[in-house]
Protein backbone atom coordinates (compact mmCIF):
# COMPACT_ATOMS: atom_id res chain seq x y z
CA UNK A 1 204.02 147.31 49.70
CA UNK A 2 202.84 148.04 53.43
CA UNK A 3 201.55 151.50 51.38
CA UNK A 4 199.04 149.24 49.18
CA UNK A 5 197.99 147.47 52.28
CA UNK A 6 197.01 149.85 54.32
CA UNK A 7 194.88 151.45 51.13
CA UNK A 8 192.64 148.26 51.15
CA UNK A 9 192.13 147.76 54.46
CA UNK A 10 190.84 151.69 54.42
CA UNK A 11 188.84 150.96 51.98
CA UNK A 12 187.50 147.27 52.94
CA UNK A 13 185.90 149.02 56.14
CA UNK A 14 182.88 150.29 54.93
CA UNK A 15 182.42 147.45 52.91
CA UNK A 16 181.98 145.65 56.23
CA UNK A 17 180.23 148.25 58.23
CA UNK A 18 177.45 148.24 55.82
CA UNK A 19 177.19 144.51 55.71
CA UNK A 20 176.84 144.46 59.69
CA UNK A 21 173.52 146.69 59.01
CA UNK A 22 171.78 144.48 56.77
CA UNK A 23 171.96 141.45 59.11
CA UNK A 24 170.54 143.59 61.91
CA UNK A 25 167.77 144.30 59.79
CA UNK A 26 167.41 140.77 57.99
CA UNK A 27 165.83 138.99 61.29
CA UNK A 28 162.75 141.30 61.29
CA UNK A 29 161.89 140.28 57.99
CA UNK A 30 163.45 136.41 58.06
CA UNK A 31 160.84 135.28 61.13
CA UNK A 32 157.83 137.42 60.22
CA UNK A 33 155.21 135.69 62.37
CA UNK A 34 152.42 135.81 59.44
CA UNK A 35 152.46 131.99 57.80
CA UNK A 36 154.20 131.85 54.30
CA UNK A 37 152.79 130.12 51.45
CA UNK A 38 154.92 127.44 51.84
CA UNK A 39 153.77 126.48 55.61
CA UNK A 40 153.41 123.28 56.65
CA UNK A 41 149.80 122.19 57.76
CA UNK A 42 149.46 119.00 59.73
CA UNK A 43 146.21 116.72 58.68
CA UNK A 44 143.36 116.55 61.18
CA UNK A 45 142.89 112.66 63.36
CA UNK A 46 139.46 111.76 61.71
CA UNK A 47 136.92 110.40 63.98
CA UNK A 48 135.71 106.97 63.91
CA UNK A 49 132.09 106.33 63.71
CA UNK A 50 130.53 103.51 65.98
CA UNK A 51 128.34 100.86 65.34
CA UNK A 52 125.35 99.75 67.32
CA UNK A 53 124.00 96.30 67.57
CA UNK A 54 120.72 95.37 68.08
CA UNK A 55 118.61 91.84 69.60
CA UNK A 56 114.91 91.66 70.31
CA UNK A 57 114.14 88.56 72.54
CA UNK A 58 111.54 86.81 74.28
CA UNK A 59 112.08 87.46 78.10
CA UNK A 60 112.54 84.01 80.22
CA UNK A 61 114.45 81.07 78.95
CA UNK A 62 114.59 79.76 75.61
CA UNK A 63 111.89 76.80 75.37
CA UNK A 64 113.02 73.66 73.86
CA UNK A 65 111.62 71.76 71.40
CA UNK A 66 110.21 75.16 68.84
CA UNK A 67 111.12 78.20 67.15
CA UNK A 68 107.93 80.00 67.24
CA UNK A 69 106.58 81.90 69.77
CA UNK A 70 103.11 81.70 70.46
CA UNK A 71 100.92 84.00 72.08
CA UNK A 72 97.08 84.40 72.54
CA UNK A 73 94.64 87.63 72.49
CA UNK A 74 94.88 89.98 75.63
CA UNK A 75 97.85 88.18 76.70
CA UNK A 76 101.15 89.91 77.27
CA UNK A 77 104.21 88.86 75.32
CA UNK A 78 107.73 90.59 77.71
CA UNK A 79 110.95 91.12 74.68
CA UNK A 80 114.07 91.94 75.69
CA UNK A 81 115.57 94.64 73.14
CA UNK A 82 119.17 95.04 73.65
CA UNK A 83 121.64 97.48 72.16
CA UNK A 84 125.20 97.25 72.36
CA UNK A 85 127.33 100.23 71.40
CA UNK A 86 130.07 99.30 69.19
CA UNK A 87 131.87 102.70 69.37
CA UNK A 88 134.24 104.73 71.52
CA UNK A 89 132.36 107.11 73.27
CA UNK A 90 128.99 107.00 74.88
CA UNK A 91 125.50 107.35 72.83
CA UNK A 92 121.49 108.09 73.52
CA UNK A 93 120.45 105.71 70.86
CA UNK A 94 116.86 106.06 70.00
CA UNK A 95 114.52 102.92 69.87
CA UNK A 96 111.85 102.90 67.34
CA UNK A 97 109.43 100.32 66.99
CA UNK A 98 108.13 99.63 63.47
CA UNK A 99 104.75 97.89 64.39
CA UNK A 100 104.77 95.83 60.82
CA UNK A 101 101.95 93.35 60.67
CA UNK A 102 101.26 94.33 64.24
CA UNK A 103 98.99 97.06 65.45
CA UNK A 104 100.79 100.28 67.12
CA UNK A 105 98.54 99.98 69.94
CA UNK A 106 99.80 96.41 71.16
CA UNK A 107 103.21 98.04 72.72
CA UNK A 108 103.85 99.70 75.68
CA UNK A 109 106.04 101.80 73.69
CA UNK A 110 106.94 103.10 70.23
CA UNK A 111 110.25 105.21 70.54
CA UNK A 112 112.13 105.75 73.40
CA UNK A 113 115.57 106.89 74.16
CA UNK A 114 118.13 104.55 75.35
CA UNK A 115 121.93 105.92 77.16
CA UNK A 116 124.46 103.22 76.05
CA UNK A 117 128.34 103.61 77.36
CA UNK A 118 131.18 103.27 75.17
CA UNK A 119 131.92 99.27 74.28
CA UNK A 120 128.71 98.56 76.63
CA UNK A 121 125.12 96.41 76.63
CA UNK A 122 122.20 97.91 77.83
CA UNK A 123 118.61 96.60 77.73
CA UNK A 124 114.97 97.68 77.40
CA UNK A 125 111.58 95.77 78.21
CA UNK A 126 109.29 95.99 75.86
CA UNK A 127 105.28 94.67 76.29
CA UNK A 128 103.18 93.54 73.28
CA UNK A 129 99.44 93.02 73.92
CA UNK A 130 97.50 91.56 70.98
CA UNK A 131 93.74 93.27 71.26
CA UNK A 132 90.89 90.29 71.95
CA UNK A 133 89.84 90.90 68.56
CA UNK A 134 92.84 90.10 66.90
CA UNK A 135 92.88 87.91 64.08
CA UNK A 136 94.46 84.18 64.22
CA UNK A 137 98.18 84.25 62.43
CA UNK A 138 101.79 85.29 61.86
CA UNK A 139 102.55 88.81 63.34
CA UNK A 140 105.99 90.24 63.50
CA UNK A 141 107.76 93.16 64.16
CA UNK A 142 110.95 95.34 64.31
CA UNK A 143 112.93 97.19 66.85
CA UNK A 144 115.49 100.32 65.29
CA UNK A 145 118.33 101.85 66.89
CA UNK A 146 119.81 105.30 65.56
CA UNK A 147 122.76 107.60 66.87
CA UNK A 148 124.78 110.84 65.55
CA UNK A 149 128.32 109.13 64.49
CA UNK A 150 127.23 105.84 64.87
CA UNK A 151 125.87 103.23 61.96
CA UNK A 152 122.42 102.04 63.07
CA UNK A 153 121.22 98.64 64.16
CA UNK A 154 118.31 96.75 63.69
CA UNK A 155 116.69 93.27 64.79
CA UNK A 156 112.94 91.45 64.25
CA UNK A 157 111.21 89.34 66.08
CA UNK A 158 107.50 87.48 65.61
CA UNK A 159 104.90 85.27 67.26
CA UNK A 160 102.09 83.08 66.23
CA UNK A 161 98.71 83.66 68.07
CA UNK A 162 96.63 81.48 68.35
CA UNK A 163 92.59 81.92 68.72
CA UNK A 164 90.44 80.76 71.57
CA UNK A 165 87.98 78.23 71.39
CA UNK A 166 85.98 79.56 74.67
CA UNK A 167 85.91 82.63 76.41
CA UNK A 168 84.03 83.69 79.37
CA UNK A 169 84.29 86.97 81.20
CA UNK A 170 81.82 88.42 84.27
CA UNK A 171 82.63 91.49 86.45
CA UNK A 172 80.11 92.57 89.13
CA UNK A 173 80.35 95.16 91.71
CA UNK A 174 77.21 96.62 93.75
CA UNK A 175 75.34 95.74 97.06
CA UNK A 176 72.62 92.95 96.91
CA UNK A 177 72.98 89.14 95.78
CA UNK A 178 74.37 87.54 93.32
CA UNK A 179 74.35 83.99 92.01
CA UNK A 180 76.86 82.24 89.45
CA UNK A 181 77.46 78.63 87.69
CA UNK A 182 79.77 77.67 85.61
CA UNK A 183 80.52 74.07 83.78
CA UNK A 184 83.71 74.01 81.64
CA UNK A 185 84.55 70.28 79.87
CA UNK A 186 86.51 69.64 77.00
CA UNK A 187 87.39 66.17 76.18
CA UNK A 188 90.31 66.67 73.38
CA UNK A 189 92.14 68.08 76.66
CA UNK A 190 91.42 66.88 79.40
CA UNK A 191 90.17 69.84 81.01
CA UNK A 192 87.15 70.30 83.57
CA UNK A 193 86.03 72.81 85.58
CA UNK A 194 82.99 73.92 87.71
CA UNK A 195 82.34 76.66 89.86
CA UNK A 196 78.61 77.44 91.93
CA UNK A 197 79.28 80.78 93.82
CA UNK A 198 76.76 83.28 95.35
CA UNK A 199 77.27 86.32 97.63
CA UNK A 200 74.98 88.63 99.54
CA UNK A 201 76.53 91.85 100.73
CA UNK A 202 78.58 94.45 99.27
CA UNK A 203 81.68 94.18 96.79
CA UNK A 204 83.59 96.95 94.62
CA UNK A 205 84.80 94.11 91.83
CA UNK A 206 83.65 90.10 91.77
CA UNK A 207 85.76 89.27 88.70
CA UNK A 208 85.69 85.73 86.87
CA UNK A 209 87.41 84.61 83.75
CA UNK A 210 87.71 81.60 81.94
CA UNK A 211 89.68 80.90 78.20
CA UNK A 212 90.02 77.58 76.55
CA UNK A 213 92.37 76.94 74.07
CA UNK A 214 92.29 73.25 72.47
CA UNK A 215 95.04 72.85 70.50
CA UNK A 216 97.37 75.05 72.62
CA UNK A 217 100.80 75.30 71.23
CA UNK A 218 104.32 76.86 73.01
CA UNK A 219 103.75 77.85 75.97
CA UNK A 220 100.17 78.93 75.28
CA UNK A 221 97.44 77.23 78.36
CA UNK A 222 95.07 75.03 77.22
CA UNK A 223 93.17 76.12 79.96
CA UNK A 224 93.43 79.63 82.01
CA UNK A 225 90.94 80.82 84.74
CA UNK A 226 91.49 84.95 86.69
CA UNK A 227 89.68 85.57 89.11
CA UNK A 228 89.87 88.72 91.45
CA UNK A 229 88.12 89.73 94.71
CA UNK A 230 88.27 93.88 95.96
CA UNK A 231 86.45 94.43 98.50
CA UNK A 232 83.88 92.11 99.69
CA UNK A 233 81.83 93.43 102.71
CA UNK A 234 79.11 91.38 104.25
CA UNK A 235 76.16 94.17 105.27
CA UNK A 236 73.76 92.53 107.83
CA UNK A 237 74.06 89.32 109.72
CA UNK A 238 73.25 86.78 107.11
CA UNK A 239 75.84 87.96 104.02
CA UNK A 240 78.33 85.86 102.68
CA UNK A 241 80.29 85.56 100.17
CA UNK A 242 80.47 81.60 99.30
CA UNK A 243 81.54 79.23 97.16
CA UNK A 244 82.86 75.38 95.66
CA UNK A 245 85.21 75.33 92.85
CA UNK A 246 87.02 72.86 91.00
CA UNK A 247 89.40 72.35 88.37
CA UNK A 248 90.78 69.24 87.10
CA UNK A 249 93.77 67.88 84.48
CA UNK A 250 91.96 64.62 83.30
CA UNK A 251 95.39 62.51 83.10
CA UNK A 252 92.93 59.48 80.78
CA UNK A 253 91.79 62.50 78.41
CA UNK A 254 95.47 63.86 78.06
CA UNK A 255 96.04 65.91 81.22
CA UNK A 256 98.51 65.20 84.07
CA UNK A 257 96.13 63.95 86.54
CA UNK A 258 95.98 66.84 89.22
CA UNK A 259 93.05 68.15 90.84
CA UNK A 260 92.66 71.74 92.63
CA UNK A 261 89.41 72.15 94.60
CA UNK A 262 88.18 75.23 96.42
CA UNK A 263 85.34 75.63 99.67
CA UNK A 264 84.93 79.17 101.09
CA UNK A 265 81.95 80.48 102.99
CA UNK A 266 83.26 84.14 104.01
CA UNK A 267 82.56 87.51 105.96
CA UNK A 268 85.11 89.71 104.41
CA UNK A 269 87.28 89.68 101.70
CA UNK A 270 89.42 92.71 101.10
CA UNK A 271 91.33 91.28 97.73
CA UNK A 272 92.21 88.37 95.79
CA UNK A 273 94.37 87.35 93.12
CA UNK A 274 94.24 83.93 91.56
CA UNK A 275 95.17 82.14 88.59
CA UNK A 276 94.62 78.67 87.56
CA UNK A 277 96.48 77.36 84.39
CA UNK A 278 96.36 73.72 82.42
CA UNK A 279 98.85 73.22 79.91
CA UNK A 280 98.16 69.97 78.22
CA UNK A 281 99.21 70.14 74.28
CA UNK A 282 102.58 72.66 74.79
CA UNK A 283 106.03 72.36 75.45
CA UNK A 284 105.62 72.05 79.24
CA UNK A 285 103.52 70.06 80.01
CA UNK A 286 101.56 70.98 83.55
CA UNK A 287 98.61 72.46 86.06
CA UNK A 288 99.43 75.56 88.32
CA UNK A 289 97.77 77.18 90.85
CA UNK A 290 98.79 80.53 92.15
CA UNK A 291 96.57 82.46 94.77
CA UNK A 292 97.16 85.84 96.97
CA UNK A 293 93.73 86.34 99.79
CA UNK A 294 93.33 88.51 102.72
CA UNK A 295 89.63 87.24 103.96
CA UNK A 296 87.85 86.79 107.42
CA UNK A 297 85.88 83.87 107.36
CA UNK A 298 86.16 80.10 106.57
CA UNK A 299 88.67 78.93 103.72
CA UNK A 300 89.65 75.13 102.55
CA UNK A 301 92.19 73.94 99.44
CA UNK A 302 92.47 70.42 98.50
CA UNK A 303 94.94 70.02 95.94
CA UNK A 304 96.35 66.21 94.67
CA UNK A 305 97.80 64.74 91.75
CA UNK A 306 96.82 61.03 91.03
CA UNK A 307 99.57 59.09 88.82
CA UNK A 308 98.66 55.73 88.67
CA UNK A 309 101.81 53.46 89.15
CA UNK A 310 104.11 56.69 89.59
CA UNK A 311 103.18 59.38 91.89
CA UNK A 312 99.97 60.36 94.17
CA UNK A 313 99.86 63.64 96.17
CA UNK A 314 97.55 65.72 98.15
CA UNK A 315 97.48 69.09 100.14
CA UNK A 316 94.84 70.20 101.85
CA UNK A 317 94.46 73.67 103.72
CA UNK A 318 91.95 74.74 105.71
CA UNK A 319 91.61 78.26 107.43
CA UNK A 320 89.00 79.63 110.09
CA UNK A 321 89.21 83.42 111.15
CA UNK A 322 91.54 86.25 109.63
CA UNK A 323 94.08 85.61 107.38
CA UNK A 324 96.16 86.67 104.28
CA UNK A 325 97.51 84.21 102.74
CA UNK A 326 100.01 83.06 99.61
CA UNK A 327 99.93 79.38 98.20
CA UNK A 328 101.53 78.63 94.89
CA UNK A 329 100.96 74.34 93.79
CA UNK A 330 102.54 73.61 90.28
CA UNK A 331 101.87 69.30 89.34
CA UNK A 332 104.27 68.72 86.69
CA UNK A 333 103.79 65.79 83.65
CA UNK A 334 105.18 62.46 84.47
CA UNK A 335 105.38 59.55 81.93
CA UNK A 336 102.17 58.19 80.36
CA UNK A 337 101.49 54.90 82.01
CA UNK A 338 101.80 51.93 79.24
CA UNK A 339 100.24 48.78 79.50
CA UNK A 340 102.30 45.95 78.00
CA UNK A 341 100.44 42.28 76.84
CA UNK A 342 103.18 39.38 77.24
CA UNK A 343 106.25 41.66 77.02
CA UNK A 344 105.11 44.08 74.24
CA UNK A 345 103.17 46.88 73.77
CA UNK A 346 99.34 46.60 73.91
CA UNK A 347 97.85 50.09 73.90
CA UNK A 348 97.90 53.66 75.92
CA UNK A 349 95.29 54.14 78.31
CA UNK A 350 94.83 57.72 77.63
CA UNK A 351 94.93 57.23 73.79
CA UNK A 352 92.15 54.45 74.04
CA UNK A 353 90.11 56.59 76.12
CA UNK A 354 89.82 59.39 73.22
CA UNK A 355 89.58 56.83 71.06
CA UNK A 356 86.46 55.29 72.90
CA UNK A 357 84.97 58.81 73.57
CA UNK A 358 85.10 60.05 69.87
């Protein structure tokens, strides 16, 4: 028996021996590095495109009272394009303005590139300037934005402009004299104004402007005067550059019963910047006066605002020597009076005045 044993364990050795081998040459082969046909191969995170959102508004607070903006010829309109990015990582978005029923000429700009951060706002001006020539009507218009990875935006935005009824512009620059009247009156708004001026001298720009609009809608004037001063130099004793204007809101005729008068009789003027506004027939209803001088000489400004019943106010100014001065006056509207007969209503004074004058 321990004969037959000792046979198979002799002969069982190599056996194992051999077996020993082959696993120390199975790893080599078992965790080749090369990738087997049957490799796993995790999915790629797809990215997530972003979205940007577009608004074109009118710059300033919303008026009450109308939808429509309203604008006139030569005068700038100030939007507000905004673009909010939507998306997870910051974009330039690129602005284009298709001009639509516009003209491409009437903006400031027609593409520009915009940097918006990731889940922000940001916000671009952007000036439209009807041509004088432009054509009474509906114009609108539309802002684009566009991005790599992100889904564009778009928004639109219009106005109504409205023609003038009178226009009036003189320039003059040179050395010798010059002489000027004007005599501005429109009954259906209650707007007057009259200006005699005359200088002797020199003067690089003498610049007056007047535009009537009667049936003035928004925030459109029914009235506007710009006038500009650069430069005036008297020459020899004698020069001057004087002058008596006057503006009034007719409050019988529709206005809001303010009065802005002007007296000047000057030496040297080295700039101004004035603007004179009436706004009779909009949404807010009022006279402004806004001037910026640096002069040497005599200036006086007698402003008041007659509301019979209800208000009555008056500045005047006067100034002798050198001076540069600011002076903004704004009269707003105050309830028409009303006449009553015996406890009810008899008739409006300023609506029986039209009615008498027509």
């Amino acid at each position: 028996m321990k004969k037959y044993l000792m046979i198979l364990i002799l002969l069982a050795a190599p056996l194992a021996s051999a077996t020993v081998e082959e696993t120390r040459e199975g790893p080599s082969l078992a965790w080749d590095p090369q990738p087997s046909a049957t490799a796993v191969v995790w999915p790629s995170v797809p990215s997530i495109p972003g979205e940007l959102r577009v608004s074109v508004d009118l710059s300033g607070p919303a008026k009450p009272g109308s939808h429509i903006n309203y604008a006139t010829p030569g005068k700038t309109l100030v939007y507000v394009v905004s673009v909010e990015n939507a998306g997870c990582s910051d974009v330039d978005a690129k602005l284009t303005v298709s001009s639509k029923s516009c003209r491409p000429g009437w903006f400031d700009w027609n593409e520009k590139i915009l940097a918006v951060p990731a889940a922000g706002v940001m916000t671009e001006e952007l000036l439209v300037t009807p041509d004088m020539k432009a054509s009474p009507g509906d114009y609108d218009f539309q802002v684009l934005a566009q991005a790599p990875n992100s889904k564009s935006g778009s928004d639109g935005a219009g106005f109504r402009l409205q023609g003038y009824d009178y226009v009036s512009e003189t320039s003059v620059s040179g050395t010798g004299e010059f002489q000027m009247n004007k005599d501005v009156r429109s009954m259906n708004t209650g707007v007057k104004s009259n200006k005699d001026v005359y200088f002797s001298g020199s003067v690089d720009t003498l610049m007056k402007n007047e535009y009537l609009v009667e049936e003035a809608r928004g925030s459109n004037p029914n009235f506007q005067e710009c006038d500009a001063v650069e430069n005036y130099m008297a020459l020899k004793p004698g020069d001057t550059l004087m002058g008596t204007e006057m503006v009034r809101s007719s409050l019988v005729f529709g206005g809001v019963g303010a009065k802005v008068q002007e007296s000047y009789n000057l030496q040297e003027m080295e700039y101004r910047l004035q603007e004179i506004g009436l706004h009779h027939s909009g949404i807010d209803r009022r006279a402004e006066f806004q001037t910026a001088d640096n002069f040497t000489g005599y200036l006086a400004i007698d402003a008041r605002q007659t509301m019979p019943g209800q208000r009555s106010t008056r500045d005047r100014e006067e100034f002798l020597g050198s001076f540069e001065i600011q002076r903004r006056l704004v009269f707003k509207e105050s309830p028409r009076p009303t006449f009553s007969c015996f406890g009810g209503p008899c008739f409006n004074l300023a609506d029986r005045f039209k009615t008498f004058s027509s």
